[in-house]
PDB file of N, CA and C in Angstrom:
ATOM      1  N   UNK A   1      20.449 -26.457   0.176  1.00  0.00           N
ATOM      2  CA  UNK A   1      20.851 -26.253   1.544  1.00  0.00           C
ATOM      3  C   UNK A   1      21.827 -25.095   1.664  1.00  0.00           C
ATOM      4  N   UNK A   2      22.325 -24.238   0.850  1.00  0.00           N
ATOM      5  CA  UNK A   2      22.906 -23.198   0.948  1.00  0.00           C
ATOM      6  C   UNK A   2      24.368 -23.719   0.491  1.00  0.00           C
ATOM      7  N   UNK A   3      25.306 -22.500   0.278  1.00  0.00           N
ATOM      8  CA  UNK A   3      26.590 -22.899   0.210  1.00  0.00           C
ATOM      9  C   UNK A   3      27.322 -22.336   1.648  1.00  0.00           C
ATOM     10  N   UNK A   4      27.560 -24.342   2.572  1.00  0.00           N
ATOM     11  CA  UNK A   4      28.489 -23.831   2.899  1.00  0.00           C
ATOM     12  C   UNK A   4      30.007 -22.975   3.232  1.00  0.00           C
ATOM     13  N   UNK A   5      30.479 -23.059   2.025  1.00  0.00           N
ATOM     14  CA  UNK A   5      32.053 -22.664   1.959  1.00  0.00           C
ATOM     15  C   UNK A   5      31.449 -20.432   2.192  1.00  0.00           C
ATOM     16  N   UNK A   6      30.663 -20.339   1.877  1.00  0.00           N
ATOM     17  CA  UNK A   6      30.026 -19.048   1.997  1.00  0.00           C
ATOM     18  C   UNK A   6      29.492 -18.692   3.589  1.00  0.00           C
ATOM     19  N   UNK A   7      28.813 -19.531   3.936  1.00  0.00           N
ATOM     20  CA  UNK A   7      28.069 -19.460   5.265  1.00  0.00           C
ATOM     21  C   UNK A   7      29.609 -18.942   6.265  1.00  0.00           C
ATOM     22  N   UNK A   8      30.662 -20.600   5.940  1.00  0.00           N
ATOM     23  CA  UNK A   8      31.809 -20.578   6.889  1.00  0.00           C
ATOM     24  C   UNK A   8      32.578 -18.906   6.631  1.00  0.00           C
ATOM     25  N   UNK A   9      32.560 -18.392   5.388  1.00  0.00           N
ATOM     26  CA  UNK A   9      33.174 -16.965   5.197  1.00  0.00           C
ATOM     27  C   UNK A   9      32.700 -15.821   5.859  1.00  0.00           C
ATOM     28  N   UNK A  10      30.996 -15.853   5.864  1.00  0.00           N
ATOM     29  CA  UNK A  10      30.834 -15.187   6.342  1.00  0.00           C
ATOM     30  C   UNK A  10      30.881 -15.271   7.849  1.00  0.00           C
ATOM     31  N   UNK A  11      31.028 -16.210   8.337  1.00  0.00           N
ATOM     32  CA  UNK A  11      31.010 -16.308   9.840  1.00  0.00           C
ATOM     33  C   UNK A  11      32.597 -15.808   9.850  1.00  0.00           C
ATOM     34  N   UNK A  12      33.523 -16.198   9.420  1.00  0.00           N
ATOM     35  CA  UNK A  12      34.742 -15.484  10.131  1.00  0.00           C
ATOM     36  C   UNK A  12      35.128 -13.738   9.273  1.00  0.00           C
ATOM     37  N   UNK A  13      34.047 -13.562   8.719  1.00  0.00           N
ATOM     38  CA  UNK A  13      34.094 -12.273   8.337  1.00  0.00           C
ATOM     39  C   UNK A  13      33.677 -11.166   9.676  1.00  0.00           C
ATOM     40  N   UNK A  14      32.391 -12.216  10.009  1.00  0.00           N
ATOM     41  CA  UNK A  14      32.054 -11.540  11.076  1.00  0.00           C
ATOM     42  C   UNK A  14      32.807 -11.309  12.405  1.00  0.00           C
ATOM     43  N   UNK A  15      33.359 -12.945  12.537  1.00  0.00           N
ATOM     44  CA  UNK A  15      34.515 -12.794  13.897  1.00  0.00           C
ATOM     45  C   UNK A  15      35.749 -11.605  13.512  1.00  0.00           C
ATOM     46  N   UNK A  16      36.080 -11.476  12.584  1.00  0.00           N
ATOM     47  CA  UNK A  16      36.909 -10.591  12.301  1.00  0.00           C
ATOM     48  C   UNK A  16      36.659  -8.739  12.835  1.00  0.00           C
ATOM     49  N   UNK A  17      35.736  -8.836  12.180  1.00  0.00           N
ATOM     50  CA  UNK A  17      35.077  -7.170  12.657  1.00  0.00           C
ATOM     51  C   UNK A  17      34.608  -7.080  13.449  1.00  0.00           C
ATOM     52  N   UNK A  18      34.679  -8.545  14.691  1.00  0.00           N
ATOM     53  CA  UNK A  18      34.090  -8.375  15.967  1.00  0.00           C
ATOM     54  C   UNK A  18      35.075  -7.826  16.703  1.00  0.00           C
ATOM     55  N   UNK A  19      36.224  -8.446  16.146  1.00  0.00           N
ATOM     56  CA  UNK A  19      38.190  -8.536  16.666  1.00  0.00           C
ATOM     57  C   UNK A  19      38.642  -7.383  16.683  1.00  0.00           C
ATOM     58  N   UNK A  20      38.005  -6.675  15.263  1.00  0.00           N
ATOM     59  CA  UNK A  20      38.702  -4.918  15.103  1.00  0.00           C
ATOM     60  C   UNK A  20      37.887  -4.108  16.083  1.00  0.00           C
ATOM     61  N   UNK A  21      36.372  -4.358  15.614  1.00  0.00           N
ATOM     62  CA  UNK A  21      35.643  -3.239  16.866  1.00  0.00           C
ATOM     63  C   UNK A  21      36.168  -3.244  18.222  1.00  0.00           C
ATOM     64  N   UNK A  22      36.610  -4.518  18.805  1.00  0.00           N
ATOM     65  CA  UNK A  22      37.286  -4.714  20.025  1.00  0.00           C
ATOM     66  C   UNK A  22      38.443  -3.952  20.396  1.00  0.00           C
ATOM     67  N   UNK A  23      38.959  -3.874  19.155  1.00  0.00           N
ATOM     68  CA  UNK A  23      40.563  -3.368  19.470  1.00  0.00           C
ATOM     69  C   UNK A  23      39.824  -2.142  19.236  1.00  0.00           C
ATOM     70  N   UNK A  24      39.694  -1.799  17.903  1.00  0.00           N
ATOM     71  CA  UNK A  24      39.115  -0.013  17.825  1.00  0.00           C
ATOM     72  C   UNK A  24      38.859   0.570  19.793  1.00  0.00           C
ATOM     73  N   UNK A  25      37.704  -0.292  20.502  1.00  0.00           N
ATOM     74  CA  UNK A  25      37.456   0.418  21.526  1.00  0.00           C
ATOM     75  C   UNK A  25      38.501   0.240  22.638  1.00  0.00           C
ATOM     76  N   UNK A  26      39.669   0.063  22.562  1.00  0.00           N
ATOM     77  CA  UNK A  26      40.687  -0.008  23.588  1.00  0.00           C
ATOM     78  C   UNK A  26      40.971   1.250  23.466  1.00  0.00           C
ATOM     79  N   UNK A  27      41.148   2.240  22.384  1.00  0.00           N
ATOM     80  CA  UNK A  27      41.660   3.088  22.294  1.00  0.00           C
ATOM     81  C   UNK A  27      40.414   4.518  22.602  1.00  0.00           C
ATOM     82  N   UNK A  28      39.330   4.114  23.010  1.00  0.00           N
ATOM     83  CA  UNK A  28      38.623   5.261  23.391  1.00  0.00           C
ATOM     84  C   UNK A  28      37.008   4.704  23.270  1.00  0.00           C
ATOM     85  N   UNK A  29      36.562   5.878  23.905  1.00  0.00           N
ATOM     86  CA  UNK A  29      34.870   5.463  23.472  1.00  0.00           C
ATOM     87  C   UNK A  29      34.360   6.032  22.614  1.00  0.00           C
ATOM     88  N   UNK A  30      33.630   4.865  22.257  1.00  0.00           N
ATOM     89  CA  UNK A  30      32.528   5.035  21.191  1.00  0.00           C
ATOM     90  C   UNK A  30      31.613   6.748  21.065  1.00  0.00           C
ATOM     91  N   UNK A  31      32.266   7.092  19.495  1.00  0.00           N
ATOM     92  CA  UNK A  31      32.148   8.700  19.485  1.00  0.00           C
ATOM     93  C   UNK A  31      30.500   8.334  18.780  1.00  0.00           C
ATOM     94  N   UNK A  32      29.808   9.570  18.960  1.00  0.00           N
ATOM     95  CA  UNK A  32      28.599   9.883  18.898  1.00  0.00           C
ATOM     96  C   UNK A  32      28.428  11.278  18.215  1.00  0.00           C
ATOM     97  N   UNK A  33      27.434  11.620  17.623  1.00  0.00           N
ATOM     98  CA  UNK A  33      26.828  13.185  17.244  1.00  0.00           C
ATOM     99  C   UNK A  33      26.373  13.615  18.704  1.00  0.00           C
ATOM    100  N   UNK A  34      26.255  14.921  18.598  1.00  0.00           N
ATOM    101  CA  UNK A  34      25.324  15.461  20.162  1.00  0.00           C
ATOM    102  C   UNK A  34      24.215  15.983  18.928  1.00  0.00           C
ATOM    103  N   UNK A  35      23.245  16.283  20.307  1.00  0.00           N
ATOM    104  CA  UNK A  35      22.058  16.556  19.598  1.00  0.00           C
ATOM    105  C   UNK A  35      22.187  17.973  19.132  1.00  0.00           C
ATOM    106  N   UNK A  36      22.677  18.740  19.479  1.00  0.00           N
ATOM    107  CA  UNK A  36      23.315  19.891  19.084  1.00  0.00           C
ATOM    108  C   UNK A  36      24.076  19.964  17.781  1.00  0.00           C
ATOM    109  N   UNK A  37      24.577  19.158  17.310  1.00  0.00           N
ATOM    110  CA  UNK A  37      25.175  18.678  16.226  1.00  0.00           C
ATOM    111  C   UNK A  37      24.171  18.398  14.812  1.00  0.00           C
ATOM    112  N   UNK A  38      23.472  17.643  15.731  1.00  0.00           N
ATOM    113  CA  UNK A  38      22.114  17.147  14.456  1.00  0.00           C
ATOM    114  C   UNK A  38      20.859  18.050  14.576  1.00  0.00           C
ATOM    115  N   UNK A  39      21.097  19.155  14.729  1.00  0.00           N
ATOM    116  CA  UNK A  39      20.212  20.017  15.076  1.00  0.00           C
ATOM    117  C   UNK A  39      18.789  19.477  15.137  1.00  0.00           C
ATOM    118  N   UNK A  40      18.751  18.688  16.531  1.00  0.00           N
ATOM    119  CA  UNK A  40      17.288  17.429  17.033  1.00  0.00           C
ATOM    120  C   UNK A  40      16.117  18.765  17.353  1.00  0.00           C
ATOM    121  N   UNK A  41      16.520  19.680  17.836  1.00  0.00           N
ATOM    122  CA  UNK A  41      15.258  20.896  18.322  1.00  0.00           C
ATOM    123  C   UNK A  41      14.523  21.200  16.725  1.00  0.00           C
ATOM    124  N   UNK A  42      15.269  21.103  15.187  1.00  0.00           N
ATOM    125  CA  UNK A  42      14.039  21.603  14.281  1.00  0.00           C
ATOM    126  C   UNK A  42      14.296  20.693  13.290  1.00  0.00           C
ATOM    127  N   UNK A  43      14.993  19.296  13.083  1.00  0.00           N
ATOM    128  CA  UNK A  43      15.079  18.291  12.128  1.00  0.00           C
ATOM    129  C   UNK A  43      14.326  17.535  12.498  1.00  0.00           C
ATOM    130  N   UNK A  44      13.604  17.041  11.723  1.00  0.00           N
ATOM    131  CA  UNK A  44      12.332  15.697  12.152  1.00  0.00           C
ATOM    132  C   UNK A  44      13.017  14.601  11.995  1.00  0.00           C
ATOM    133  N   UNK A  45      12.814  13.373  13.190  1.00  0.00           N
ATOM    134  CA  UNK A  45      13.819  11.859  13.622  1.00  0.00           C
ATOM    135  C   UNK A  45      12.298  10.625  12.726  1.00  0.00           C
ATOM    136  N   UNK A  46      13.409  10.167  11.728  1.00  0.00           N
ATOM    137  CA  UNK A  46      12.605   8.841  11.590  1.00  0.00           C
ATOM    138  C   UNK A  46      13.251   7.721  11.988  1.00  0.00           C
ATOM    139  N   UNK A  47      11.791   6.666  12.653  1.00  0.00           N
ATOM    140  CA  UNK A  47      12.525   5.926  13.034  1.00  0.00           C
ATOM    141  C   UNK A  47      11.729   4.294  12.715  1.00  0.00           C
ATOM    142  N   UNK A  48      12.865   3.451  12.700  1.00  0.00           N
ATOM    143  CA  UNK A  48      12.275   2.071  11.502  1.00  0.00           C
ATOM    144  C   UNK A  48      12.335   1.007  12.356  1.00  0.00           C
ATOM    145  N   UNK A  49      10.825   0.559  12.140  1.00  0.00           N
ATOM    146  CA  UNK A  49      10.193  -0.025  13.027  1.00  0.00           C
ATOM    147  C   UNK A  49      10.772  -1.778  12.123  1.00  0.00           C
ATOM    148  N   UNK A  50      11.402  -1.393  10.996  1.00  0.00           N
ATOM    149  CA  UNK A  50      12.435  -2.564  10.453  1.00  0.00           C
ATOM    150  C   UNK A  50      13.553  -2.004  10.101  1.00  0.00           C
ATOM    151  N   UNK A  51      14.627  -1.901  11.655  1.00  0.00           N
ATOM    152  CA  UNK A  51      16.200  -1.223  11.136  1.00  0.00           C
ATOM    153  C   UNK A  51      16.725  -2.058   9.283  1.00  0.00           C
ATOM    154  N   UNK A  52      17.375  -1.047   8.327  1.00  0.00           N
ATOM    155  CA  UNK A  52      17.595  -1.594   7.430  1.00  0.00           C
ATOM    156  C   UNK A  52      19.054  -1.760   7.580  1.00  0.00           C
ATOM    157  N   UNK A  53      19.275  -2.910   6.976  1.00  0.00           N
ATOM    158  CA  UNK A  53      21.225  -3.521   7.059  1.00  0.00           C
ATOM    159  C   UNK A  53      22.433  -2.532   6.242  1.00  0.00           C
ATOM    160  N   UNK A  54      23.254  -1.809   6.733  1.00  0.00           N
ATOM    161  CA  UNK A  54      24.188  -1.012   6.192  1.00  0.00           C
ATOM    162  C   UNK A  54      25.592  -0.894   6.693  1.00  0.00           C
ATOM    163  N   UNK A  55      26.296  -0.049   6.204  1.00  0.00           N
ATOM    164  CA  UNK A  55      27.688   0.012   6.485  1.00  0.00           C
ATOM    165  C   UNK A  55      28.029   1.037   7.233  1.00  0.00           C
ATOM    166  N   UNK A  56      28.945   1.579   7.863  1.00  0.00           N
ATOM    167  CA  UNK A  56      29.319   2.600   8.390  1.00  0.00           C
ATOM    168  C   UNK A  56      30.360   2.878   9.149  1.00  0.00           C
ATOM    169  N   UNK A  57      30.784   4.075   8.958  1.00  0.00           N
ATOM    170  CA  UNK A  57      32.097   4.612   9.708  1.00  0.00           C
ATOM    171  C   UNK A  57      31.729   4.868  11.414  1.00  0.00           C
ATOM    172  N   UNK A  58      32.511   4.066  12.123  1.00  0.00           N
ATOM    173  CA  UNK A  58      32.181   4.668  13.531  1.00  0.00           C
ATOM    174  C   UNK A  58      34.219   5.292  14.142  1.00  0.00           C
ATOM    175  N   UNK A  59      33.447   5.573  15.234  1.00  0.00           N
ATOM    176  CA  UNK A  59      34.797   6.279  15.727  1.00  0.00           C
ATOM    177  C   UNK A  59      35.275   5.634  17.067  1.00  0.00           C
ATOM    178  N   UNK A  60      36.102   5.108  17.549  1.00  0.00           N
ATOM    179  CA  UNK A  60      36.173   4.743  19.106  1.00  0.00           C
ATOM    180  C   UNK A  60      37.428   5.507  19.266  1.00  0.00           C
ATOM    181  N   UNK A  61      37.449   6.583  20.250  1.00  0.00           N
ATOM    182  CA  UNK A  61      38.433   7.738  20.416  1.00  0.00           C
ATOM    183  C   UNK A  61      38.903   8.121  18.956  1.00  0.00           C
ATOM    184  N   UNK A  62      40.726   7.861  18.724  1.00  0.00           N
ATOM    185  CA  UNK A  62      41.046   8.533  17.552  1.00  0.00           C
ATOM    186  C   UNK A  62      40.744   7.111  16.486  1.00  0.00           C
ATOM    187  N   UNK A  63      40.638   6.150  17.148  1.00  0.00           N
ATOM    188  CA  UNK A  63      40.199   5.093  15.674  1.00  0.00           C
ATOM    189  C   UNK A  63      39.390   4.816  15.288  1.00  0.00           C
ATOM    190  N   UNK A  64      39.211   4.991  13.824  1.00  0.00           N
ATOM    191  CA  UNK A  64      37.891   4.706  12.521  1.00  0.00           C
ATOM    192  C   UNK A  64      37.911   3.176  12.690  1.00  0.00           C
ATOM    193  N   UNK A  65      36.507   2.697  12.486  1.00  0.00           N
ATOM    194  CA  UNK A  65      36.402   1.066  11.655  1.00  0.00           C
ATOM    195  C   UNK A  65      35.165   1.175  10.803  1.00  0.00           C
ATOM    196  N   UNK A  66      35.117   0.874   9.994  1.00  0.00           N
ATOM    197  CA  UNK A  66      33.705   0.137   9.166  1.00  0.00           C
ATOM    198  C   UNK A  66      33.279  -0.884   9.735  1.00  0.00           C
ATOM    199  N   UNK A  67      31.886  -0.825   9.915  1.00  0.00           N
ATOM    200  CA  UNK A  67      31.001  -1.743  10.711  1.00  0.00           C
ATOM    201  C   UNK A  67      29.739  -2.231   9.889  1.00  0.00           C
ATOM    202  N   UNK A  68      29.622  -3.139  10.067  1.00  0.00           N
ATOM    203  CA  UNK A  68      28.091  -3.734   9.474  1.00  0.00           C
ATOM    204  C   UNK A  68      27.060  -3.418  10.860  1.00  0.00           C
ATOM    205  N   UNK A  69      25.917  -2.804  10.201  1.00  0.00           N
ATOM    206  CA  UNK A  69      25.056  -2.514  11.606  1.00  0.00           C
ATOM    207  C   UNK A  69      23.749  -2.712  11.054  1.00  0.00           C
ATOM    208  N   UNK A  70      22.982  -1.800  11.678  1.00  0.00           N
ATOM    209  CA  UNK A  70      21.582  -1.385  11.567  1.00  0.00           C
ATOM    210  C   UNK A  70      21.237  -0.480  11.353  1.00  0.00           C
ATOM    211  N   UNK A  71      20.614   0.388  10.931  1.00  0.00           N
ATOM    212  CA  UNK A  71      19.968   1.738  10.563  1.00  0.00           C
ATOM    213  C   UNK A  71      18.502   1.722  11.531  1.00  0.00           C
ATOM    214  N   UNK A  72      18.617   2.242  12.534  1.00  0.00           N
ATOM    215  CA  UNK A  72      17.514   2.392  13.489  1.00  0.00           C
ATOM    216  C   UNK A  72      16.609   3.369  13.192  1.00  0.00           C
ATOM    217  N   UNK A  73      17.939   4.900  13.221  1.00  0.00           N
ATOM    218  CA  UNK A  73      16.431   5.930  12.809  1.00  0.00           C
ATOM    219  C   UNK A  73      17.656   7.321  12.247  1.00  0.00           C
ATOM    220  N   UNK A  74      17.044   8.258  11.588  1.00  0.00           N
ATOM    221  CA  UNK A  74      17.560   9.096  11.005  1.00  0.00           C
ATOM    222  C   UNK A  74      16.954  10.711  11.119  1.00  0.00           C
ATOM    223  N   UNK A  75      17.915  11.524  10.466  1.00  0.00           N
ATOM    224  CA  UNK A  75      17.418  12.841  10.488  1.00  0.00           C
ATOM    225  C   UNK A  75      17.705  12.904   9.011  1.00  0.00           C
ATOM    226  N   UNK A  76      17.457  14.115   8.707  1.00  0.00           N
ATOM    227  CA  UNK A  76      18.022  14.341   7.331  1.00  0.00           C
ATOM    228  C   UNK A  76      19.691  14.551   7.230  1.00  0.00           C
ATOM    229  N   UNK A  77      20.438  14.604   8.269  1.00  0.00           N
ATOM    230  CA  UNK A  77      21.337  14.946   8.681  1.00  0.00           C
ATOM    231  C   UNK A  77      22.114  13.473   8.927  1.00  0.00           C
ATOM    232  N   UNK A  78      21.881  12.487  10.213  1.00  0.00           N
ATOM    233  CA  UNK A  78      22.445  12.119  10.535  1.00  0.00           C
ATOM    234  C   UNK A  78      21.519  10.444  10.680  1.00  0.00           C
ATOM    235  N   UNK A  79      22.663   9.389  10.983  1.00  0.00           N
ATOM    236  CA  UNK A  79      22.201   8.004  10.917  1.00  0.00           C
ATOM    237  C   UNK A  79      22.180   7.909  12.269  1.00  0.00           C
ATOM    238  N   UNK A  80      20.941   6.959  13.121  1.00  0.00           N
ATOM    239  CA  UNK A  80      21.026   6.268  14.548  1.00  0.00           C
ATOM    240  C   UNK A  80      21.584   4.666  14.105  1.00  0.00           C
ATOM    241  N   UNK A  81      22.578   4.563  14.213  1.00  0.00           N
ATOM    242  CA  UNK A  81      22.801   2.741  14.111  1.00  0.00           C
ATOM    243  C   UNK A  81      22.815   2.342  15.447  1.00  0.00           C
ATOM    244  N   UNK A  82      22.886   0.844  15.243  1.00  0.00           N
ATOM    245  CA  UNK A  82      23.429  -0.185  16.201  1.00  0.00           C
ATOM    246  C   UNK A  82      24.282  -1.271  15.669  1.00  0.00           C
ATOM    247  N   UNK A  83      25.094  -1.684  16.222  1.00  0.00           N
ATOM    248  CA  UNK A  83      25.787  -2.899  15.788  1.00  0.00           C
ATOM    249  C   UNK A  83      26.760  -3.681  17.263  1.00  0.00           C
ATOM    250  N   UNK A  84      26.989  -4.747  16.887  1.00  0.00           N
ATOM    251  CA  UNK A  84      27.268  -5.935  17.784  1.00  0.00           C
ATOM    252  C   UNK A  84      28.380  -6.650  17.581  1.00  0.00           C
ATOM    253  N   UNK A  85      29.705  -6.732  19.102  1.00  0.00           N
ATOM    254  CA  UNK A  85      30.640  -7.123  18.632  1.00  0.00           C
ATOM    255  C   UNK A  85      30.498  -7.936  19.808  1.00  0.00           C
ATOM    256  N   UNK A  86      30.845  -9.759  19.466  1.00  0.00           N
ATOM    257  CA  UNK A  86      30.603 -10.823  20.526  1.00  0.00           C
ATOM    258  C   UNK A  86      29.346 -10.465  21.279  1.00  0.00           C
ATOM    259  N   UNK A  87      29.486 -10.083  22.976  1.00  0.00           N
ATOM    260  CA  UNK A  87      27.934 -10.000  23.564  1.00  0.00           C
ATOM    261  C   UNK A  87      27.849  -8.374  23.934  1.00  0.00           C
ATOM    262  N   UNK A  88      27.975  -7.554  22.878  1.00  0.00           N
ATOM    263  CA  UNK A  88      28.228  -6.341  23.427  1.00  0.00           C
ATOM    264  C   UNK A  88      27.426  -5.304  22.366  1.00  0.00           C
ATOM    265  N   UNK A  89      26.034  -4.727  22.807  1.00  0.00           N
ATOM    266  CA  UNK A  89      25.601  -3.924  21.301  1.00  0.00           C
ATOM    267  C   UNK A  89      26.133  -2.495  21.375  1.00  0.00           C
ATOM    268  N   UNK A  90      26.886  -2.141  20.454  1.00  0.00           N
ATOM    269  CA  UNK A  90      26.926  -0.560  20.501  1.00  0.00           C
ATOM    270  C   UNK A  90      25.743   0.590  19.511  1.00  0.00           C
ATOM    271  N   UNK A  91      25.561   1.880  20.555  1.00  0.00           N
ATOM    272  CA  UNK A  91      24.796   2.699  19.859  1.00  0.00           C
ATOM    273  C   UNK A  91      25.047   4.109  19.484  1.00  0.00           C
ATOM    274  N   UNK A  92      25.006   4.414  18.516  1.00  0.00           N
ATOM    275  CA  UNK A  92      25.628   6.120  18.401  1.00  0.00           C
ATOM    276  C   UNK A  92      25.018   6.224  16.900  1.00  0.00           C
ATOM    277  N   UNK A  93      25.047   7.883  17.100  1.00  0.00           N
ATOM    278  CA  UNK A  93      24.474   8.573  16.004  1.00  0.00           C
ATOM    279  C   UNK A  93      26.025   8.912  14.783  1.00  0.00           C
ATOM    280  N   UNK A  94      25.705   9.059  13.484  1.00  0.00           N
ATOM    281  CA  UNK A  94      26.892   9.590  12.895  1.00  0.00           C
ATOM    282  C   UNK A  94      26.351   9.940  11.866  1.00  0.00           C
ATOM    283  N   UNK A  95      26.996  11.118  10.866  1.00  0.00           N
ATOM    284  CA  UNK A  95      26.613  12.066   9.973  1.00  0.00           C
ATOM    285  C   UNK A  95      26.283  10.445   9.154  1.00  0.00           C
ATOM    286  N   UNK A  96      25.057  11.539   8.087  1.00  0.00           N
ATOM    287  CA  UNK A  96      24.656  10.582   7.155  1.00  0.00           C
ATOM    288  C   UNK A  96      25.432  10.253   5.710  1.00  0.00           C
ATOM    289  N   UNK A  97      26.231  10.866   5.633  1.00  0.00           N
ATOM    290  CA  UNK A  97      27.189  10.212   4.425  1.00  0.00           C
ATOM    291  C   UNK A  97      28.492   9.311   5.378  1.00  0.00           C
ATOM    292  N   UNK A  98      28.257   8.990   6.072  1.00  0.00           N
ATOM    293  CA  UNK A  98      29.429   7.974   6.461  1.00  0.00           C
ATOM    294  C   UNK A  98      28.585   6.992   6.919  1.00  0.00           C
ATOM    295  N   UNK A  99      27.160   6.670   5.979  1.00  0.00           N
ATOM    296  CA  UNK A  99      26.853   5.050   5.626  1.00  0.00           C
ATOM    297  C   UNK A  99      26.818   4.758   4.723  1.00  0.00           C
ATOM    298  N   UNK A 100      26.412   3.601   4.400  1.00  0.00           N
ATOM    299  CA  UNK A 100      25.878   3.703   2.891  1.00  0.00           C
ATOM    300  C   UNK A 100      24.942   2.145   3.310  1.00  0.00           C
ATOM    301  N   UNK A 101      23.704   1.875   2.506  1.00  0.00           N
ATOM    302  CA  UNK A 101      22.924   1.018   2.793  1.00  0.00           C
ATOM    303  C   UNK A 101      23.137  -0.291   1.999  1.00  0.00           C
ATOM    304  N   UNK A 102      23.381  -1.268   2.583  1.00  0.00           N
ATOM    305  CA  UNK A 102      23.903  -2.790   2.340  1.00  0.00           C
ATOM    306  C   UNK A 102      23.206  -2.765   1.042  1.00  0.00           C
ATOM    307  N   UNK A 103      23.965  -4.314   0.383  1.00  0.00           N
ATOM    308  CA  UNK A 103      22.953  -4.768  -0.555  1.00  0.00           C
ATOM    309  C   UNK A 103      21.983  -5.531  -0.714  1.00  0.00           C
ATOM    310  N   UNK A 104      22.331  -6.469   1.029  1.00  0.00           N
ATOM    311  CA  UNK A 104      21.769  -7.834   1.603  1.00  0.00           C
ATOM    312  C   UNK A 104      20.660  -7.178   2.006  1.00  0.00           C
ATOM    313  N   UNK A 105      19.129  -7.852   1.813  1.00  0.00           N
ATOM    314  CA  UNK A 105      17.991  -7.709   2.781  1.00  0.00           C
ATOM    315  C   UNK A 105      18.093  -7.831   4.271  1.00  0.00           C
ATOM    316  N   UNK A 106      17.359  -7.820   4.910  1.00  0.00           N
ATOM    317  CA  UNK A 106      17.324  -7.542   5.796  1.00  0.00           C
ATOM    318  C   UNK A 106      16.928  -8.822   6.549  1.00  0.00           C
TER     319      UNK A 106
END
């Protein structure tokens, strides 16, 4: 039946980084690449029709957090995530070395 004492960790692991993303966005909005940035007019966008589970640096104004998200779609350049804090999904693009891809399946 699984280990609870694990299940309960990860659930307040999660309330936790729901708590920081919250605070992170008091202090600004959720920063993004422009497409200008990821040069979208001659980089080819893949995109995964099964987002894979990863980590990543996001920005809300001047504050960083690490986030557990999704990997939606990519350039050679840059990551599309999503991720979810309480009932709220956020979406933004960010250079591709500020993820790195989970170890957990999906």
């Amino acid at each position: 039946m699984g280990n609870p004492g694990a299940t309960l960790s990860a659930y307040r692991d999660m309330q936790s980084q729901a708590r920081s993303i919250l605070e992170a966005a008091k202090h600004g909005p959720l920063q993004s690449l422009t497409a200008r940035e990821m040069d979208m007019r001659e980089q080819p966008m893949t995109i995964y029709p099964r987002p894979r589970r990863v980590r990543a640096w996001v920005r809300f104004g001047p504050e960083s957090v690490r986030v557990d998200a999704k990997l939606v779609r990519s350039t050679p350049l840059a990551a599309g995530i999503e991720f979810r804090a309480e009932d709220q999904t956020f979406r933004c693009w960010v250079w591709g070395n500020a993820v790195q891809l989970s170890d957990e399946e999906p």
